[in-house]
PDB file of N, CA and C in Angstrom:
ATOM      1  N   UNK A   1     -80.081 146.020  18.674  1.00  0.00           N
ATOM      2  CA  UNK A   1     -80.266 146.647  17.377  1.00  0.00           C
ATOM      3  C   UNK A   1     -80.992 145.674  16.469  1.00  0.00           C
ATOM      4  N   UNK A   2     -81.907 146.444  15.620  1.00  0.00           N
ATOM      5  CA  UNK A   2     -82.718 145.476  14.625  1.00  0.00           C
ATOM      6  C   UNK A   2     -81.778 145.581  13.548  1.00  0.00           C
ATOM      7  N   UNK A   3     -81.809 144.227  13.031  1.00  0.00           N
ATOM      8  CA  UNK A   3     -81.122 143.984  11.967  1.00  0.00           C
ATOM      9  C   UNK A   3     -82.479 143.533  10.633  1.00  0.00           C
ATOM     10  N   UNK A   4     -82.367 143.909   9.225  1.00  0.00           N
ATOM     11  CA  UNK A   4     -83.112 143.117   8.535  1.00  0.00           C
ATOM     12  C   UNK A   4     -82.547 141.827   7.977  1.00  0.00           C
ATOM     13  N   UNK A   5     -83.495 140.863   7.418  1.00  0.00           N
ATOM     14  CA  UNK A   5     -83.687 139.650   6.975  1.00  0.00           C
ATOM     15  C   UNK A   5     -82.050 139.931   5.771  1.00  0.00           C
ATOM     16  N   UNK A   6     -81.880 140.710   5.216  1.00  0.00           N
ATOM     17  CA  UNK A   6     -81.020 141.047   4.034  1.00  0.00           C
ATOM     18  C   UNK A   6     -79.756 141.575   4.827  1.00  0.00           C
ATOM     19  N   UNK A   7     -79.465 142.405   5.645  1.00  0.00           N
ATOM     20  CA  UNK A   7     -78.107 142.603   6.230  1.00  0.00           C
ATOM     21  C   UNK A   7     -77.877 141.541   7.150  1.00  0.00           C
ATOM     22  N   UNK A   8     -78.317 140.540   7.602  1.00  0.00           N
ATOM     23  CA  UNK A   8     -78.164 139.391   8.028  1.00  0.00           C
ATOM     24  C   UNK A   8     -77.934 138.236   7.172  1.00  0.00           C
ATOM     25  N   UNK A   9     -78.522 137.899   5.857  1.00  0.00           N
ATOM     26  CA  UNK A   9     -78.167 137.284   5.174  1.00  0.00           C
ATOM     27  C   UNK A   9     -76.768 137.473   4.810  1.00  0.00           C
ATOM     28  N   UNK A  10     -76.704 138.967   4.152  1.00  0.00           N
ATOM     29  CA  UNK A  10     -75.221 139.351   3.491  1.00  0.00           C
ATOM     30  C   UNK A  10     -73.975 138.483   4.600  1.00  0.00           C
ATOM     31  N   UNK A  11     -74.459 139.379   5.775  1.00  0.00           N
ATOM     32  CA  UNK A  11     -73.085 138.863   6.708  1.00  0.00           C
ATOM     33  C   UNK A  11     -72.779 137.745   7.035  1.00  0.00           C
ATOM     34  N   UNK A  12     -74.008 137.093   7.261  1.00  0.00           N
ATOM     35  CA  UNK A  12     -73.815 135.429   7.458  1.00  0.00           C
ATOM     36  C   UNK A  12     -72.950 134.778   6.143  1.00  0.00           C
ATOM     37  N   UNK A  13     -73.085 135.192   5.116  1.00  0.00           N
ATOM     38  CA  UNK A  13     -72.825 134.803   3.716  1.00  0.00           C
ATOM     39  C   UNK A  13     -71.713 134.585   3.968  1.00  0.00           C
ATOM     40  N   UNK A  14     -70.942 136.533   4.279  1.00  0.00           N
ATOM     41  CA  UNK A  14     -69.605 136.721   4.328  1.00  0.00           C
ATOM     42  C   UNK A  14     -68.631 135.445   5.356  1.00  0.00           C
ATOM     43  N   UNK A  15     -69.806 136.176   6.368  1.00  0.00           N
ATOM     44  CA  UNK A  15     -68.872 134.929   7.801  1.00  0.00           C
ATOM     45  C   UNK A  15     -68.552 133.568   7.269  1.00  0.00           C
ATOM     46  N   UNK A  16     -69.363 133.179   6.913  1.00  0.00           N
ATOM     47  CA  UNK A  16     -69.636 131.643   6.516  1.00  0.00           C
ATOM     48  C   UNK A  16     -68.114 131.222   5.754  1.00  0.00           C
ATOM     49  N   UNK A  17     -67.872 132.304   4.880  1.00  0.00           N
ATOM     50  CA  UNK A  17     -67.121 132.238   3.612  1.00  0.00           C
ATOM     51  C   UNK A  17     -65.822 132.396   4.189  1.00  0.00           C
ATOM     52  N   UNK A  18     -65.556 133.152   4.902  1.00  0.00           N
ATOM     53  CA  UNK A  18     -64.449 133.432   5.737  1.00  0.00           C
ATOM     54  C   UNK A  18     -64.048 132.446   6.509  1.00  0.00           C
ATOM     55  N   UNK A  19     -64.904 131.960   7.695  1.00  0.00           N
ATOM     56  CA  UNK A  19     -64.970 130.892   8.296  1.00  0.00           C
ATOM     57  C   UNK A  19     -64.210 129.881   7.636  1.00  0.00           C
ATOM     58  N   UNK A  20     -64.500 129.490   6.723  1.00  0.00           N
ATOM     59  CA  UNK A  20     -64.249 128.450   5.747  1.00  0.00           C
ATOM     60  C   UNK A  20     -62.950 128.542   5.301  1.00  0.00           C
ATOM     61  N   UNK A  21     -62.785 129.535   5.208  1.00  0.00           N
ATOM     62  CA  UNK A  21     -61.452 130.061   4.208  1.00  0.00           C
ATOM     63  C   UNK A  21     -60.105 130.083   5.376  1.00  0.00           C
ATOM     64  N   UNK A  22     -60.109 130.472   6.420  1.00  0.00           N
ATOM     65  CA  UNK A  22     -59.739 130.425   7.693  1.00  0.00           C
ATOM     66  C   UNK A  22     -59.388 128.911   8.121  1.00  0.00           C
ATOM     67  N   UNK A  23     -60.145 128.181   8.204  1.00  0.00           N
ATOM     68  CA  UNK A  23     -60.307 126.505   8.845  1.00  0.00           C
ATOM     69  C   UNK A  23     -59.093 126.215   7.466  1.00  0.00           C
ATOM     70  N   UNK A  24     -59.030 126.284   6.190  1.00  0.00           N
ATOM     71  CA  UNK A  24     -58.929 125.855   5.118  1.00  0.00           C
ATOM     72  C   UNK A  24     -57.025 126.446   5.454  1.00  0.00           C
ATOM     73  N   UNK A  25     -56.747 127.191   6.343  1.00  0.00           N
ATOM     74  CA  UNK A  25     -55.422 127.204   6.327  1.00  0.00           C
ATOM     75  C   UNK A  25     -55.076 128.430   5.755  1.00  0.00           C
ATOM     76  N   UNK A  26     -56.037 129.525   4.939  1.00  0.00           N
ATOM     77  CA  UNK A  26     -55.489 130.813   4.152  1.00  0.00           C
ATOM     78  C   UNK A  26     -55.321 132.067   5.297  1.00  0.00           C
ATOM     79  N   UNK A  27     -54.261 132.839   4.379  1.00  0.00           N
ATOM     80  CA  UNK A  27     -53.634 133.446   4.984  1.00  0.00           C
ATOM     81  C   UNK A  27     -54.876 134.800   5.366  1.00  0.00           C
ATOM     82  N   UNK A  28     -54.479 136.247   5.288  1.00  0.00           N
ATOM     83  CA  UNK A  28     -55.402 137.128   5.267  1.00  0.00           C
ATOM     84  C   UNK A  28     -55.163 138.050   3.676  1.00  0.00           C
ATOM     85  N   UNK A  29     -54.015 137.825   2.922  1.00  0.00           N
ATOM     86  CA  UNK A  29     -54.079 137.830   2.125  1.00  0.00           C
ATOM     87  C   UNK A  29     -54.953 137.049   0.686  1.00  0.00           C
ATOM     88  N   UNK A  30     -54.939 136.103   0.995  1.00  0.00           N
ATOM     89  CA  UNK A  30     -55.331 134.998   0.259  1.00  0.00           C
ATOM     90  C   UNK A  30     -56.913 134.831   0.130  1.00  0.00           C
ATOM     91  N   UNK A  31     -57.382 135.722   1.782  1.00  0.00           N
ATOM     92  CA  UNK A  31     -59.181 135.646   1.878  1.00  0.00           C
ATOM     93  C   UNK A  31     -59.310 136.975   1.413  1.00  0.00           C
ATOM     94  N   UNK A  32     -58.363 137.616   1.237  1.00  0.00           N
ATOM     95  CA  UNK A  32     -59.149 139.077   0.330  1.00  0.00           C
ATOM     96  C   UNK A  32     -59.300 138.981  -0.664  1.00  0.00           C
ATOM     97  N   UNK A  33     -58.647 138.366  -1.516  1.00  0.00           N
ATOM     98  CA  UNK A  33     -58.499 137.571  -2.990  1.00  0.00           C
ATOM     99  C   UNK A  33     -59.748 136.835  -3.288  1.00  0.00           C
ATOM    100  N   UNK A  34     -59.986 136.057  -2.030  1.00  0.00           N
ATOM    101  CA  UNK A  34     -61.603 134.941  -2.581  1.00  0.00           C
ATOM    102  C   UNK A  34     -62.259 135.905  -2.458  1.00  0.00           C
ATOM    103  N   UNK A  35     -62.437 136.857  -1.495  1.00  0.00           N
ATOM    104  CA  UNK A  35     -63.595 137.721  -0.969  1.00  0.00           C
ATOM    105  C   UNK A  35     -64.181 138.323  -2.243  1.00  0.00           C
ATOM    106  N   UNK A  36     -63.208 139.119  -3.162  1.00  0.00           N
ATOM    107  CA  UNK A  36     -63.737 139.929  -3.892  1.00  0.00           C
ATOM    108  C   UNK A  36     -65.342 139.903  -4.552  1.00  0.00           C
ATOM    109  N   UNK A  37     -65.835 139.090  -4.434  1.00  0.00           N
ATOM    110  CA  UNK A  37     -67.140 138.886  -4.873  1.00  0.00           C
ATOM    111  C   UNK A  37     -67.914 139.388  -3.738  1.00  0.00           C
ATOM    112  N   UNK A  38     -67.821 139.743  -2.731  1.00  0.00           N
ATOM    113  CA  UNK A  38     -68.522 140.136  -1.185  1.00  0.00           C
ATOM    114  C   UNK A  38     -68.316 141.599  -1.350  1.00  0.00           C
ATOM    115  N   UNK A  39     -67.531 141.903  -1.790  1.00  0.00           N
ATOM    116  CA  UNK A  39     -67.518 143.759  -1.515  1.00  0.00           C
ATOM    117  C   UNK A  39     -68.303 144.070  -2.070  1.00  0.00           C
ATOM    118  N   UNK A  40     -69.228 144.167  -2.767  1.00  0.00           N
ATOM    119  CA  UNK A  40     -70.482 145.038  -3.172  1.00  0.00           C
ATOM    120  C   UNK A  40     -71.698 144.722  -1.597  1.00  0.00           C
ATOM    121  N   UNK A  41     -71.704 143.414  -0.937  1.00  0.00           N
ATOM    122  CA  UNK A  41     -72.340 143.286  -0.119  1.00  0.00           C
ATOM    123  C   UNK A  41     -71.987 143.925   1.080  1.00  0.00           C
ATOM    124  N   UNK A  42     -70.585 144.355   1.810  1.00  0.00           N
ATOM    125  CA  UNK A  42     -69.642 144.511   2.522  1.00  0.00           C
ATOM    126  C   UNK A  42     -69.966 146.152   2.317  1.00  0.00           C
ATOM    127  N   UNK A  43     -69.848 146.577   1.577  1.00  0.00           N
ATOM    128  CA  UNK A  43     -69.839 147.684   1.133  1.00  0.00           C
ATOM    129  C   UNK A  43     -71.899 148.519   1.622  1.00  0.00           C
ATOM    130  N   UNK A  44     -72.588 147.418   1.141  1.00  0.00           N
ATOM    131  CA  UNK A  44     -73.768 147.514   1.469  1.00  0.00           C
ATOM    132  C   UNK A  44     -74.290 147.872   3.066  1.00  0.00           C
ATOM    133  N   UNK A  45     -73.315 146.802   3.399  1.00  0.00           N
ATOM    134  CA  UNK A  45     -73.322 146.657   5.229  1.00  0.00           C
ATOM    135  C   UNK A  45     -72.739 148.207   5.771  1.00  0.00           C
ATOM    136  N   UNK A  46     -71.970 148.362   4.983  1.00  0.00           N
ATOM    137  CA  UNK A  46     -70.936 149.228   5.782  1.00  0.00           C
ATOM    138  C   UNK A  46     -71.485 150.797   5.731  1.00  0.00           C
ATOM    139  N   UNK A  47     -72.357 150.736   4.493  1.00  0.00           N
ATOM    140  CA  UNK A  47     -73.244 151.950   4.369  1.00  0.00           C
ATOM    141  C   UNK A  47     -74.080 152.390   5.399  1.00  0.00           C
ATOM    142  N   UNK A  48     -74.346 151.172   5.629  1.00  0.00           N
ATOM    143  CA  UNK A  48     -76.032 151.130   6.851  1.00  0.00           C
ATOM    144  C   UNK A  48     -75.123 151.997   8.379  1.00  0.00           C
ATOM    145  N   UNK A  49     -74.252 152.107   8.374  1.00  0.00           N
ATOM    146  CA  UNK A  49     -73.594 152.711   9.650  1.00  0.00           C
ATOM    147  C   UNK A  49     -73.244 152.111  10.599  1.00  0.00           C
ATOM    148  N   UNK A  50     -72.442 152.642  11.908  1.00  0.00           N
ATOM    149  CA  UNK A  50     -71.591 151.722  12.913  1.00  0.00           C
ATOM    150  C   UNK A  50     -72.093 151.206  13.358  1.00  0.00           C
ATOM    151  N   UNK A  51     -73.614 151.321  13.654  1.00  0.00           N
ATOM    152  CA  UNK A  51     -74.588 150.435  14.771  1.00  0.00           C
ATOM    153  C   UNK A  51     -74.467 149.393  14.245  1.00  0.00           C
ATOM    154  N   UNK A  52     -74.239 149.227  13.007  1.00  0.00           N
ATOM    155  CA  UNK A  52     -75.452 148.350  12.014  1.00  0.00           C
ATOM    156  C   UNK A  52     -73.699 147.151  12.457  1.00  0.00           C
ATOM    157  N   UNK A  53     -72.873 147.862  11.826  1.00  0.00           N
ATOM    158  CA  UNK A  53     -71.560 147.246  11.778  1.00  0.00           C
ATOM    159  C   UNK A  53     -71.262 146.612  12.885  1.00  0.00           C
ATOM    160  N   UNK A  54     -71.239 147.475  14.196  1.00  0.00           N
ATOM    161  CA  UNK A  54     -70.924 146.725  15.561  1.00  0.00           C
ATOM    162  C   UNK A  54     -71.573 145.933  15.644  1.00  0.00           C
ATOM    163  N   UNK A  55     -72.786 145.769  15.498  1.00  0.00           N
ATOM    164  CA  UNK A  55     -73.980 144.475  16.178  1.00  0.00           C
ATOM    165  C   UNK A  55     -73.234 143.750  15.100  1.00  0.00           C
ATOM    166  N   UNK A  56     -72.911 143.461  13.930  1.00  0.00           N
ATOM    167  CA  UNK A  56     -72.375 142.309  12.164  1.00  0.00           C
ATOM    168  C   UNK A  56     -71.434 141.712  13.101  1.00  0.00           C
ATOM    169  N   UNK A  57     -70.335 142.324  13.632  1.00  0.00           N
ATOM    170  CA  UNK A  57     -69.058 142.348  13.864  1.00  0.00           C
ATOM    171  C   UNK A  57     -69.199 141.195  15.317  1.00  0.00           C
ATOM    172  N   UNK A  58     -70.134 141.814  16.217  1.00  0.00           N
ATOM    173  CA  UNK A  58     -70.440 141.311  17.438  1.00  0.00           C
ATOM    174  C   UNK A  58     -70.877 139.767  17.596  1.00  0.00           C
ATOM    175  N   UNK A  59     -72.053 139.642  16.042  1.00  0.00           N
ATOM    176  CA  UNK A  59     -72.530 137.863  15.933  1.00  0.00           C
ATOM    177  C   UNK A  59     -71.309 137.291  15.202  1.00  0.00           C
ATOM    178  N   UNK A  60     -70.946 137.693  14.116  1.00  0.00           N
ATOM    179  CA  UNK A  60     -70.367 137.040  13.359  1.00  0.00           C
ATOM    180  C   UNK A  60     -68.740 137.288  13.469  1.00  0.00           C
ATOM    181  N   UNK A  61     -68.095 136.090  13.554  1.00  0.00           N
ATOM    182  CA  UNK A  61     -66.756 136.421  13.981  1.00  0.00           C
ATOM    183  C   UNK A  61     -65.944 136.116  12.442  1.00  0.00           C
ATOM    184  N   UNK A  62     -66.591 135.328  11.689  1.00  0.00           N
ATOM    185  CA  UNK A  62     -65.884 135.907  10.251  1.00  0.00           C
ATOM    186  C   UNK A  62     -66.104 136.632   9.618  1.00  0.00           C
ATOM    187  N   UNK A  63     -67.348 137.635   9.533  1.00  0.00           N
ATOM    188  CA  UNK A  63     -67.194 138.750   9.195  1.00  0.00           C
ATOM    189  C   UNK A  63     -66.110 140.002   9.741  1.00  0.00           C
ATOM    190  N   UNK A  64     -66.209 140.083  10.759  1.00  0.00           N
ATOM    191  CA  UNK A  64     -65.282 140.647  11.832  1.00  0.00           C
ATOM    192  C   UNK A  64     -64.121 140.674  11.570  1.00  0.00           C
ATOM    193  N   UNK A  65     -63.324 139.278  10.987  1.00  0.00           N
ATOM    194  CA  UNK A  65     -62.374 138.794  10.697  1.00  0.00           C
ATOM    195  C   UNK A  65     -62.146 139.802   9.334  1.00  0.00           C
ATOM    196  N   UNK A  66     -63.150 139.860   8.481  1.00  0.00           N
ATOM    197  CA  UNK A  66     -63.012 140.352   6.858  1.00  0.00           C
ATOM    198  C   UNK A  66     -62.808 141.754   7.128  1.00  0.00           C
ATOM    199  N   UNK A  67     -63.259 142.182   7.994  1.00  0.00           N
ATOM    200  CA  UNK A  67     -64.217 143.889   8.418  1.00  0.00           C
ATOM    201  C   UNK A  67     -62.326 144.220   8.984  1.00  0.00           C
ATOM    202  N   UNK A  68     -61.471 143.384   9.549  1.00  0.00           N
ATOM    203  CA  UNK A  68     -60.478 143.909  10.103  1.00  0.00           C
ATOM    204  C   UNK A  68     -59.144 143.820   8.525  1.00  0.00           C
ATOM    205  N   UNK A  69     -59.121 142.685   8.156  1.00  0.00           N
ATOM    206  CA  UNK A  69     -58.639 142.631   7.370  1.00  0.00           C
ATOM    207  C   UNK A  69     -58.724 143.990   6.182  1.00  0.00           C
ATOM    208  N   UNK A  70     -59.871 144.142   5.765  1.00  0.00           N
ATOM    209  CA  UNK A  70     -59.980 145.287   4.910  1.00  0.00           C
ATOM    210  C   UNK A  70     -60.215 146.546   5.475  1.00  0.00           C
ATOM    211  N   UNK A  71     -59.418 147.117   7.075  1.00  0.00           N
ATOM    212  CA  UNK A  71     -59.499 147.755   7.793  1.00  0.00           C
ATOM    213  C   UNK A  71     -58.056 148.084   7.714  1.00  0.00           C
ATOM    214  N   UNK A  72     -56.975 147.272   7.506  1.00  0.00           N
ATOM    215  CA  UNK A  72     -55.619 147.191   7.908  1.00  0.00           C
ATOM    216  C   UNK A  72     -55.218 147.661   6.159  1.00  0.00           C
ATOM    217  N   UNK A  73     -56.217 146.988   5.397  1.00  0.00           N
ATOM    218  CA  UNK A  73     -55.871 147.492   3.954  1.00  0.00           C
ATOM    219  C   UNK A  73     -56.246 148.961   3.758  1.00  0.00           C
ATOM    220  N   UNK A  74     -56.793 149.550   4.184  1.00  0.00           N
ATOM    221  CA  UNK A  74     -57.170 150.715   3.934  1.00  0.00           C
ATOM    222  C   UNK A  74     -56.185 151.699   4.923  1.00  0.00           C
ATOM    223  N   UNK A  75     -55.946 150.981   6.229  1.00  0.00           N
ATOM    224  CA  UNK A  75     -54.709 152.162   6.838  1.00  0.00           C
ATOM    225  C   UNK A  75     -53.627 151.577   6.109  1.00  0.00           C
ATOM    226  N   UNK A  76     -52.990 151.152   5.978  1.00  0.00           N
ATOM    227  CA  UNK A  76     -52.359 150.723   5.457  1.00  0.00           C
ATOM    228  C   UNK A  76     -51.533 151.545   3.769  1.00  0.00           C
ATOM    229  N   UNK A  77     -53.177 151.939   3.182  1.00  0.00           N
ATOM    230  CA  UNK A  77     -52.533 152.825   1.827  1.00  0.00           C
ATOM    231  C   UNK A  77     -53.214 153.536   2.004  1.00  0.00           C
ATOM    232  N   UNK A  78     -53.427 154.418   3.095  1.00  0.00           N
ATOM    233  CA  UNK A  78     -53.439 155.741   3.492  1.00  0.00           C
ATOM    234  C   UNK A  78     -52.312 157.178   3.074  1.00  0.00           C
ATOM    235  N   UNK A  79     -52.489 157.727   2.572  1.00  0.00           N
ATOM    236  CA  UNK A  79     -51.646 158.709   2.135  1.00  0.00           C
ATOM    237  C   UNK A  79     -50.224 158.195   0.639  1.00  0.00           C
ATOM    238  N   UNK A  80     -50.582 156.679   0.703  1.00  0.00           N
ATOM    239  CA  UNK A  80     -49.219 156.183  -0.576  1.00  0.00           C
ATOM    240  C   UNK A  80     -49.508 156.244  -1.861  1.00  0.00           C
ATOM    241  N   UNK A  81     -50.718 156.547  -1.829  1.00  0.00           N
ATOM    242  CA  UNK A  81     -50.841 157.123  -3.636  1.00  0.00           C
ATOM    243  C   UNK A  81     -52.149 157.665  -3.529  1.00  0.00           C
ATOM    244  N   UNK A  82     -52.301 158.235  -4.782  1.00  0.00           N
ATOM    245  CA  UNK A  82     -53.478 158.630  -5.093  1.00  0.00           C
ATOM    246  C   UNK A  82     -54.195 158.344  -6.218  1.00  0.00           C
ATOM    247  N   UNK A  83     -55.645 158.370  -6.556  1.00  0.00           N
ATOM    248  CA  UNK A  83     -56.319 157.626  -7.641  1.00  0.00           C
ATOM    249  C   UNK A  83     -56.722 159.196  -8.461  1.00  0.00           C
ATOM    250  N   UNK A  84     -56.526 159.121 -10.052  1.00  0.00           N
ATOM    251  CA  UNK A  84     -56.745 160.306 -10.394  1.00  0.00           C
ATOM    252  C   UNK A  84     -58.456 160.029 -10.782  1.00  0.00           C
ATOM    253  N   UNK A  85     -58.879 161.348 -10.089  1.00  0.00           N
ATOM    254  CA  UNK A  85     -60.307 161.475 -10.644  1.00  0.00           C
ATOM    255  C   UNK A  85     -61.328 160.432 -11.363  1.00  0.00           C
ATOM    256  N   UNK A  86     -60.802 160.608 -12.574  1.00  0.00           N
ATOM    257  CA  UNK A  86     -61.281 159.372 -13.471  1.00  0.00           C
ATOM    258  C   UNK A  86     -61.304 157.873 -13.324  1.00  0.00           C
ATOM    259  N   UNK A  87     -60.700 157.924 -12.602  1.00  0.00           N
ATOM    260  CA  UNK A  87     -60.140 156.376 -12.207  1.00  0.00           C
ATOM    261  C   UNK A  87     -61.715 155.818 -11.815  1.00  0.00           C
ATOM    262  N   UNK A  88     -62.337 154.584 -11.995  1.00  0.00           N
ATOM    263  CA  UNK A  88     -63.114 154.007 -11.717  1.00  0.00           C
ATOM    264  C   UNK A  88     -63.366 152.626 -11.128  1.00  0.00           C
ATOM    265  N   UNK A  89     -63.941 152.575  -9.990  1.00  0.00           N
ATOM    266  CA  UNK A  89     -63.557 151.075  -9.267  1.00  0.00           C
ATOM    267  C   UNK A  89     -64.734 150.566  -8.908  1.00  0.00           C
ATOM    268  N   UNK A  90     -66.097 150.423 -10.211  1.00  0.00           N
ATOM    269  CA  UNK A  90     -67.432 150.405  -9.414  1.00  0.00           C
ATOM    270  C   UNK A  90     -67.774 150.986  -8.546  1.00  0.00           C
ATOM    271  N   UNK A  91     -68.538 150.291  -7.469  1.00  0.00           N
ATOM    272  CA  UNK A  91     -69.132 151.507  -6.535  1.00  0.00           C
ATOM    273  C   UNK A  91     -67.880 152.274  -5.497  1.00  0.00           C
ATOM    274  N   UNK A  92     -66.565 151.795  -5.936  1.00  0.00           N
ATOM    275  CA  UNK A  92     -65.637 152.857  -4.978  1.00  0.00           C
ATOM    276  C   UNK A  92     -65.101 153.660  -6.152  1.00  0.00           C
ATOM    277  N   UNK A  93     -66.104 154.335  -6.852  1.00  0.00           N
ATOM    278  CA  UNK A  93     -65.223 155.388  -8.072  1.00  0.00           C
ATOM    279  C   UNK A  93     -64.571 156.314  -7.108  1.00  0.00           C
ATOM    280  N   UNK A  94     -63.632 156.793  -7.608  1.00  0.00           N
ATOM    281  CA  UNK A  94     -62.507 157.366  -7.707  1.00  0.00           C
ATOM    282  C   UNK A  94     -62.841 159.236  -7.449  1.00  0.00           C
TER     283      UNK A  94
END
């Protein structure tokens, strides 16, 4: 799969950051917390579709790492509440 110069950057970014955060002893809680500055990029990636994702997931093993983590967060509060309409979360409005 072709990847561009920019969804390769993003992920390397992410990995890198993770990587780091990982070696550094944090939990998977603790790297969702630093991460927050990556989800607009994460979010970018994740748009582009599964191809795009499997090949991210496949080089980079701290992305992979992030991609599961905020995988477990999302089953996780599956069905335990709900966001009313209005509610706004940047690009995950509500």
């Amino acid at each position: 799969m072709d990847l561009s110069k920019e969804q390769l950057r993003i992920a390397e970014m992410i990995d890198a950051k993770v990587q780091r955060l990982v070696q550094e002893g944090n939990d998977d809680i603790t790297i969702l917390g630093e991460m927050v500055d990556c989800m607009s990029g994460f979010k970018e990636l994740l748009d582009s579709g599964h191809g795009t994702m499997d090949e991210l997931c496949r080089r980079c093993t701290g992305f992979y790492h992030y991609a599961k983590i905020l995988e477990t967060v999302a089953a996780s509060s599956q069905g335990r509440f709900e966001c009313p309409n209005n509610w706004s979360f940047g690009e995950f409005s509500g």
